[in-house]
N, C-alpha and C. Protein backbone atom coordinates (compact mmCIF):
# COMPACT_ATOMS: atom_id res chain seq x y z
N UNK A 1 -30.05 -76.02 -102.51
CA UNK A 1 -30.21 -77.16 -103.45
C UNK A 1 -31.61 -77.77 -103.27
N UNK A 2 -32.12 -77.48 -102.25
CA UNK A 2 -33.13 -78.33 -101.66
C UNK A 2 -34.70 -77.33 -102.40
N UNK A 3 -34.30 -76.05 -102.40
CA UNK A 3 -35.18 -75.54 -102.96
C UNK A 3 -35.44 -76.10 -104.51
N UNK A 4 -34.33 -75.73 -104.78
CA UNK A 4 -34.42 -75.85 -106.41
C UNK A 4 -34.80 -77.46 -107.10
N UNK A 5 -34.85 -78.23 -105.84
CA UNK A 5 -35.39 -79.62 -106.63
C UNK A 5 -36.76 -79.48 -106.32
N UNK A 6 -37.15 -78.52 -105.07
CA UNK A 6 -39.21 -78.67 -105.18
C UNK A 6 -39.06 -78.08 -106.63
N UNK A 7 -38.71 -76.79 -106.88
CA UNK A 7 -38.64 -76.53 -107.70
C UNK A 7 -38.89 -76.75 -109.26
N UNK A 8 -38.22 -77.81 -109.46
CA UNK A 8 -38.18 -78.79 -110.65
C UNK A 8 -39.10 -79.76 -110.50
N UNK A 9 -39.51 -80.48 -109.51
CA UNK A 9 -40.36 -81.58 -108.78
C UNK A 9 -41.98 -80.71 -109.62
N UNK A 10 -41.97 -79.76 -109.90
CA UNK A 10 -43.14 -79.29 -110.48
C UNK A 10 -43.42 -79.65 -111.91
N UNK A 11 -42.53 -79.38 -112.66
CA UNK A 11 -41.87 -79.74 -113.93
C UNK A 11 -41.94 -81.22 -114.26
N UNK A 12 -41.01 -81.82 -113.07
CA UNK A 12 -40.81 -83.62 -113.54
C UNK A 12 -39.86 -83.52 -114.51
N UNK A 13 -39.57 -82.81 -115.68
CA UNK A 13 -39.03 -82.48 -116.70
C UNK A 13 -37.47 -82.75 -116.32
N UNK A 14 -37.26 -81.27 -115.43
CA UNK A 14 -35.71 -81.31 -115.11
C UNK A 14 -35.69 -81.75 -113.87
N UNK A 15 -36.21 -82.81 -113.32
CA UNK A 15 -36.09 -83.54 -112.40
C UNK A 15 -34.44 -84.13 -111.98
N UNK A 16 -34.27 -84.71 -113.12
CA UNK A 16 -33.09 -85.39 -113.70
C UNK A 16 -31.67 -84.43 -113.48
N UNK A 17 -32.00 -83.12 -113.75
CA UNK A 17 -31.00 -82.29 -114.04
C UNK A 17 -30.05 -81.72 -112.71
N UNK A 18 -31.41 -81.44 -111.82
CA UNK A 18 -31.20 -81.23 -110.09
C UNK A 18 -30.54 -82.85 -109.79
N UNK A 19 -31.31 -83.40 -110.05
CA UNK A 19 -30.95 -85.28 -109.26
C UNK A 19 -29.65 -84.93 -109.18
N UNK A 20 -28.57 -84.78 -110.55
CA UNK A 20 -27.43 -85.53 -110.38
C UNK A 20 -26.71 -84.21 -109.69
N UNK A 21 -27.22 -83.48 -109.55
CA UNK A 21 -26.21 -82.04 -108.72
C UNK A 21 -26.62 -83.01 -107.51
N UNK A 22 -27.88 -83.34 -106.70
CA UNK A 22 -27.54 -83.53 -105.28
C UNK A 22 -27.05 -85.15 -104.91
N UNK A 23 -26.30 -85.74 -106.32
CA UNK A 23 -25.80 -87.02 -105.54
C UNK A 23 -24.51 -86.19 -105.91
N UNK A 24 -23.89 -85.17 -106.38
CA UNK A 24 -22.52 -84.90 -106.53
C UNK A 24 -22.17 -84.29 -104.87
N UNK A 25 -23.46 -83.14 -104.04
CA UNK A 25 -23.39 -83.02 -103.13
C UNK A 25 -23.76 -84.27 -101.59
N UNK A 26 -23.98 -85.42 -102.28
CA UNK A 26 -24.09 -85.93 -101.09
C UNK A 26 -22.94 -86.93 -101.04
């Protein structure tokens, strides 16, 4: 999970999209 938000963190775009997956995992 942790990858895939640097991931997006490039973008800014789907920033949002990762966000709410890792408050479902935390």
């Amino acid at each position: 999970m942790l990858e895939v938000m640097f991931l997006v963190n490039r973008r800014g775009k789907i920033c949002r999209v990762p966000f709410t997956f890792f408050n479902l995992s935390l």
